[in-house]
N, C-alpha and C. Protein backbone atom coordinates (compact mmCIF):
# COMPACT_ATOMS: atom_id res chain seq x y z
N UNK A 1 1.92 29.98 0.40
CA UNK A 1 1.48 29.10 -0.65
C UNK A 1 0.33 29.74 -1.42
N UNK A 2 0.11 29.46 -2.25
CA UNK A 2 -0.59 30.06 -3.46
C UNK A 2 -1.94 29.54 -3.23
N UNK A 3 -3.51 29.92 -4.05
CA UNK A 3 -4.52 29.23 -3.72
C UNK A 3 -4.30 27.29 -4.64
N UNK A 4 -3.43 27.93 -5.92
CA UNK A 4 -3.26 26.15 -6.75
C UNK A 4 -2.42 25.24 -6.02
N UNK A 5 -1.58 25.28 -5.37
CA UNK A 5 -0.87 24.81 -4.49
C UNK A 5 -1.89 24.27 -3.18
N UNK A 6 -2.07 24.62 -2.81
CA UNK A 6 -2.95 24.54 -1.41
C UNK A 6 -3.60 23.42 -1.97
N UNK A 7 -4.38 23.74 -3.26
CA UNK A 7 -5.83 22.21 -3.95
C UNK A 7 -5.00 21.43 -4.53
N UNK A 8 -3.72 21.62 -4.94
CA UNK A 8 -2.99 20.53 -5.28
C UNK A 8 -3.17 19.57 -4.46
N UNK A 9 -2.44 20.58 -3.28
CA UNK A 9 -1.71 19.44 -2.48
C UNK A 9 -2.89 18.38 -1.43
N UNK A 10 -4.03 19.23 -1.32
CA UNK A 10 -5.23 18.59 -0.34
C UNK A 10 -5.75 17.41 -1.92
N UNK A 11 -5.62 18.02 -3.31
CA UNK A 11 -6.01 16.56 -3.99
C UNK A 11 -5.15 15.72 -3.92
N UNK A 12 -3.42 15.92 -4.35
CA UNK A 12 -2.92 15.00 -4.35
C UNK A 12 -3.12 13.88 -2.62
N UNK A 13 -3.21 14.47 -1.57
CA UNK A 13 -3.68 13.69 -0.01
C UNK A 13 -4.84 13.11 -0.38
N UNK A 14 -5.72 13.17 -1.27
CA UNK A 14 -6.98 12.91 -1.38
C UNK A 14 -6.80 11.46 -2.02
N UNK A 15 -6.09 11.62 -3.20
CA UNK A 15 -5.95 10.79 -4.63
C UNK A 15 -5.01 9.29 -3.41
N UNK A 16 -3.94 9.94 -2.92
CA UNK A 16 -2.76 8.74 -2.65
C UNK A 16 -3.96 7.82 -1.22
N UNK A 17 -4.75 8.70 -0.01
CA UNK A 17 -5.47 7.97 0.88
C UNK A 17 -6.40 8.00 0.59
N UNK A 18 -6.82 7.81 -1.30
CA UNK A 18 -8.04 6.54 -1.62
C UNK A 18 -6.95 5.42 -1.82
N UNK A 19 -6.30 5.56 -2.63
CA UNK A 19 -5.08 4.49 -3.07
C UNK A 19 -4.58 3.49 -1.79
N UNK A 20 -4.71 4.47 -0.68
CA UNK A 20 -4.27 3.19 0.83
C UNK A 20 -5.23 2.26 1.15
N UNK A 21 -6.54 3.57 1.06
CA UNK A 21 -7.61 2.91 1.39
C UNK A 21 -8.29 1.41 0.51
N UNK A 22 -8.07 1.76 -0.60
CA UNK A 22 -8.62 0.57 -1.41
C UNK A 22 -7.57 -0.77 -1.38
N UNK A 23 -6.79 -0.22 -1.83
CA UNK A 23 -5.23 -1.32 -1.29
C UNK A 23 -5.51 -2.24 0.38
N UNK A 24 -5.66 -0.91 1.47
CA UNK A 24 -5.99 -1.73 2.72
C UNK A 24 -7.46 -2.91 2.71
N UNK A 25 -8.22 -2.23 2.11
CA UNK A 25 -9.84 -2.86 2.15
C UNK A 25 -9.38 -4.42 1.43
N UNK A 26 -8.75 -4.12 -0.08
CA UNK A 26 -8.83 -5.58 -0.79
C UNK A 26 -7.45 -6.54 -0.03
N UNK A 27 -6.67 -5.92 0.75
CA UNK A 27 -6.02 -7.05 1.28
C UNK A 27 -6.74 -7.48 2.87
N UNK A 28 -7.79 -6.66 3.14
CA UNK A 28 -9.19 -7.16 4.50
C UNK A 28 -9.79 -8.33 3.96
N UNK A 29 -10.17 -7.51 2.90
CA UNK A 29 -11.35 -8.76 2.18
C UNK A 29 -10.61 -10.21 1.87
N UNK A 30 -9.39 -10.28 1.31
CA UNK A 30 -8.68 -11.36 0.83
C UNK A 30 -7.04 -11.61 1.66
N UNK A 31 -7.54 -11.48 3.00
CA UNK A 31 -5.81 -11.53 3.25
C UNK A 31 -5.16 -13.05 3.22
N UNK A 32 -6.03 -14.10 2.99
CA UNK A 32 -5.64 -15.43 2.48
C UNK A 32 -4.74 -15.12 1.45
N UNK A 33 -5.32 -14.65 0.48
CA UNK A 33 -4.71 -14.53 -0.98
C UNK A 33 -3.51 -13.55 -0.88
N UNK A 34 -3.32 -12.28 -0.15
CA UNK A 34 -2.24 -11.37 -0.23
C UNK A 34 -1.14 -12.62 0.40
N UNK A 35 -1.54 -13.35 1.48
CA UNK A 35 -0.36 -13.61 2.02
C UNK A 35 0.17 -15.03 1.19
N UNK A 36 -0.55 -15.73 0.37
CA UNK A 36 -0.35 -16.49 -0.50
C UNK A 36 0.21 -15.84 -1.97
N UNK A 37 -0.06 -14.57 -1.82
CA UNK A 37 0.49 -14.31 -3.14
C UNK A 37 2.39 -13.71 -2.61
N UNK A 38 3.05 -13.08 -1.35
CA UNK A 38 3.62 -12.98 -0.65
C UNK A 38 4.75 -14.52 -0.74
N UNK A 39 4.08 -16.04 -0.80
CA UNK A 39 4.74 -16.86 -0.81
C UNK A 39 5.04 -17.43 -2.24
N UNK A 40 4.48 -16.82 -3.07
CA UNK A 40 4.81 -16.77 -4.22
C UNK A 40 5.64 -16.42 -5.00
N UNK A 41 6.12 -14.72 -4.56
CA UNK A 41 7.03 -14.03 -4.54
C UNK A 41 8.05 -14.22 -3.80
N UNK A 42 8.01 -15.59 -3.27
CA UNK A 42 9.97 -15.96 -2.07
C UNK A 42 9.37 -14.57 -1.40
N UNK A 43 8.28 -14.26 -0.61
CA UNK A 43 8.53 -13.10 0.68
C UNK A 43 8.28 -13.65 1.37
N UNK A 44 7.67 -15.40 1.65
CA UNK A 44 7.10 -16.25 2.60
C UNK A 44 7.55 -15.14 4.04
N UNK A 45 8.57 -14.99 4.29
CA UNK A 45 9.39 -14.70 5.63
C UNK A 45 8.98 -13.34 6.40
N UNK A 46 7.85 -12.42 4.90
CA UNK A 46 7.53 -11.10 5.49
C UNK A 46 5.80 -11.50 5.56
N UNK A 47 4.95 -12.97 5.96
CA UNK A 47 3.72 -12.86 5.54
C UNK A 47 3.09 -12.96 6.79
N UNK A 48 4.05 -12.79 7.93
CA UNK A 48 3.50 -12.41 9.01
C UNK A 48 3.21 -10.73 9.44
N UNK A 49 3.38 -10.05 7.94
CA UNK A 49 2.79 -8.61 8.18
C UNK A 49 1.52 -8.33 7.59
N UNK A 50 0.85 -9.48 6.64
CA UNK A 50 -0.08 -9.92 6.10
C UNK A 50 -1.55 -9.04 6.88
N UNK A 51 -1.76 -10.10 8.05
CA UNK A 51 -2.95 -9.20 9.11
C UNK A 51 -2.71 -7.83 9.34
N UNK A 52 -1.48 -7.50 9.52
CA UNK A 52 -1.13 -6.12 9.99
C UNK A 52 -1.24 -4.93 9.46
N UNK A 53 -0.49 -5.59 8.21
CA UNK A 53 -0.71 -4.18 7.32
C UNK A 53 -2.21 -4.02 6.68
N UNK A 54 -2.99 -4.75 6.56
CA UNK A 54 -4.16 -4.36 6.33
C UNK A 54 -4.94 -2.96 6.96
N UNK A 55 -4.71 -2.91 8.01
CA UNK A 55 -5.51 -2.11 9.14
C UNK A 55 -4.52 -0.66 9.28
N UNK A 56 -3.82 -0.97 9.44
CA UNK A 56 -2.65 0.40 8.92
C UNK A 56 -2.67 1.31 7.38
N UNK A 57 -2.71 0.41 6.49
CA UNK A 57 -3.08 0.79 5.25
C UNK A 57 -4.64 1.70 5.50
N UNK A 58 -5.59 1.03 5.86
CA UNK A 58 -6.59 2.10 5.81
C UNK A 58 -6.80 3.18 6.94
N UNK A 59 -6.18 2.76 7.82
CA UNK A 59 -5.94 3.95 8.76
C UNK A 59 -5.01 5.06 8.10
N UNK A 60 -3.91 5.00 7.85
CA UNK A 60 -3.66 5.76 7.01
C UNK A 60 -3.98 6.50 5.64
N UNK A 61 -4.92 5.50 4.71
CA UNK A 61 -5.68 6.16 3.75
C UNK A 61 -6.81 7.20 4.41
N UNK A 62 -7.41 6.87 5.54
CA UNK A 62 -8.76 7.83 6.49
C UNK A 62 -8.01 9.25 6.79
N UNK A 63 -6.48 8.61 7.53
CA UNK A 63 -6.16 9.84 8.04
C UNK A 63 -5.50 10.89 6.90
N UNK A 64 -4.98 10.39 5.76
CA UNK A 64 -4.67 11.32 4.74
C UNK A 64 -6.08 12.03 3.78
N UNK A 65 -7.30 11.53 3.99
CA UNK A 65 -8.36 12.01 3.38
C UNK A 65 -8.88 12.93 4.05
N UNK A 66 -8.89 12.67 5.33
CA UNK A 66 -9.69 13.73 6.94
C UNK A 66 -8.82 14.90 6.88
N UNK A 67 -7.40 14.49 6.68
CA UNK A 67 -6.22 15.70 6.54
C UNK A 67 -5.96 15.47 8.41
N UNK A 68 -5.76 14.52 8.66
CA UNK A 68 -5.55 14.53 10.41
C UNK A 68 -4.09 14.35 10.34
N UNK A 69 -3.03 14.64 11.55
CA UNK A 69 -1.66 14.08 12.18
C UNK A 69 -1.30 13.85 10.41
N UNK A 70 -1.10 15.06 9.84
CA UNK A 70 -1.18 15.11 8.57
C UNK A 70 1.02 14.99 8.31
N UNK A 71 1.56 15.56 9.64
CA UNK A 71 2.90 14.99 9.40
C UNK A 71 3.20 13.20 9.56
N UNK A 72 3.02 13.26 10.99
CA UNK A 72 2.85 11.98 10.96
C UNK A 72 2.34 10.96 10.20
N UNK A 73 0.96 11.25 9.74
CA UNK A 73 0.86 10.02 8.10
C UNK A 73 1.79 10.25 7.10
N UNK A 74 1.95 11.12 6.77
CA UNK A 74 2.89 11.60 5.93
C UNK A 74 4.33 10.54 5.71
N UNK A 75 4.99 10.67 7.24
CA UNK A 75 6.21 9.81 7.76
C UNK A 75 5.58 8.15 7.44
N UNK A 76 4.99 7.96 8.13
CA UNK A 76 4.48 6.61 8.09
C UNK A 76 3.91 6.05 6.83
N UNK A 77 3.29 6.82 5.63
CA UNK A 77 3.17 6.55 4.47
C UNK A 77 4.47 6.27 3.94
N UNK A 78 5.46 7.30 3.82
CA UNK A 78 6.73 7.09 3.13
C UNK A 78 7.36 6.29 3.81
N UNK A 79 7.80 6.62 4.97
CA UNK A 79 8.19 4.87 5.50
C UNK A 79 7.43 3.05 4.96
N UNK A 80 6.47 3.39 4.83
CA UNK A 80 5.64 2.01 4.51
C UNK A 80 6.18 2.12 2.82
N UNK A 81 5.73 3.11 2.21
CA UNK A 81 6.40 2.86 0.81
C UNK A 81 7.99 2.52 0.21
N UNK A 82 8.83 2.70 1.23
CA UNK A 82 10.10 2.49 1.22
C UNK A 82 10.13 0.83 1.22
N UNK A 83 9.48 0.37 2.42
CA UNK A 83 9.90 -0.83 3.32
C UNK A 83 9.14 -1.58 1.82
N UNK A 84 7.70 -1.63 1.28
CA UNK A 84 7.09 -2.24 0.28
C UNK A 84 8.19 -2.17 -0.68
N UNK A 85 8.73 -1.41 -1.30
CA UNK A 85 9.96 -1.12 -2.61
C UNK A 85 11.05 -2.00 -1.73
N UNK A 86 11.27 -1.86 -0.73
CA UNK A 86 12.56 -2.79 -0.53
C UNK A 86 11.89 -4.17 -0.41
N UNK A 87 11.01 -4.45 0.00
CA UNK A 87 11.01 -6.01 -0.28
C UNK A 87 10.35 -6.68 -1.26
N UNK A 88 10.14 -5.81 -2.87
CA UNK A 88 9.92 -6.01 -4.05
C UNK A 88 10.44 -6.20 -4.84
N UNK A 89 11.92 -5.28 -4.34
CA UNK A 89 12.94 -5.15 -5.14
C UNK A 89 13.33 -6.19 -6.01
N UNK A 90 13.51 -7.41 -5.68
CA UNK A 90 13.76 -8.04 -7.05
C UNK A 90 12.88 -9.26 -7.32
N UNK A 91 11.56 -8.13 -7.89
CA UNK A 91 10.39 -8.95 -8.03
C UNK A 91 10.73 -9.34 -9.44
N UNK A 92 11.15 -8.89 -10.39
CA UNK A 92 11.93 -8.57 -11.24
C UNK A 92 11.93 -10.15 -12.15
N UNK A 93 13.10 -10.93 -10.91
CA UNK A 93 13.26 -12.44 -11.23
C UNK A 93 12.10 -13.26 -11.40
N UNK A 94 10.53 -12.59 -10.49
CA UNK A 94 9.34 -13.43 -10.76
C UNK A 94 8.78 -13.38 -11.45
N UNK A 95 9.08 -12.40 -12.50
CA UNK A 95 8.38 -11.61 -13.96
C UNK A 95 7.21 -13.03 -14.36
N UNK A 96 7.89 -13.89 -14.66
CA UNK A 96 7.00 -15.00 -15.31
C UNK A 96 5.99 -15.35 -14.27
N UNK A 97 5.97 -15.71 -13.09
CA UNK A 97 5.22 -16.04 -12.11
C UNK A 97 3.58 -14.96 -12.12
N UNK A 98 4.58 -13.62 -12.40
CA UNK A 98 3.45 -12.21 -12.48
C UNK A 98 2.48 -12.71 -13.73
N UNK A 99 2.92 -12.75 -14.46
CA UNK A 99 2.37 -12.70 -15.57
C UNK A 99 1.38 -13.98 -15.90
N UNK A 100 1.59 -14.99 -15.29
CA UNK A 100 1.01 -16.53 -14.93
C UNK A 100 -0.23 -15.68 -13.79
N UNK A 101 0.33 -14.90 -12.99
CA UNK A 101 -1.19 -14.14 -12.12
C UNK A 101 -2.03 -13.62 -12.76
N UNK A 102 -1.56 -12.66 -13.59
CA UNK A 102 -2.22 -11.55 -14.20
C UNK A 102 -3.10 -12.67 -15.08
N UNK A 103 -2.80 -13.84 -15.70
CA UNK A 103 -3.75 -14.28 -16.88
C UNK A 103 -4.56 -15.07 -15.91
N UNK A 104 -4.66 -15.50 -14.52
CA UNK A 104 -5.88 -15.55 -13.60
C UNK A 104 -6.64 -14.95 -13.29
N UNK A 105 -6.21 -13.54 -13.49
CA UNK A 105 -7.59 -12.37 -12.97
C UNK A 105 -8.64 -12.05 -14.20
């Protein structure tokens, strides 16, 4: 690998486990609201991952920043991003609901 390659790739690990990390922290701080926003979206049935994924999310943002078990987060990032896209998938139909959120924030 090249020396641009090498800083790519340790920024791009850098850039995606702040992205877990902040994602994990604001669903710590508010996991009332993630899992209420979850029943909003018809996921009622997945909001018992609510507590869970919080703590995973930033474990995984730490371990992609430290550069640790750098395959293994790796797997478990893309696995978690799969499983999130599949049960979003047809967030699509809530378009109006989103947009009724977005003019709350």
């Amino acid at each position: 690998m090249t020396q641009f390659s090498l800083h790519s790739h340790r920024l791009l690990s850098i850039v995606i486990g702040l992205l877990f990390l902040v994602s994990g922290f604001s669903k710590i701080i508010d996991s009332n609201g993630f899992i209420k926003l979850l029943f909003r979206y018809g996921l009622g049935s997945f909001s018992y991952i609510g507590p869970l994924l919080s703590p995973i999310e930033v474990l995984l943002g730490l371990c992609l920043i430290i550069n640790t078990y750098v395959k293994k987060t790796a797997f478990f990032v893309f696995f978690l991003t799969i499983i999130s896209k599949y049960m979003t998938k047809d967030l699509h139909i809530y378009k109006p609901l989103l947009n009724q959120t977005l003019k709350l924030c």
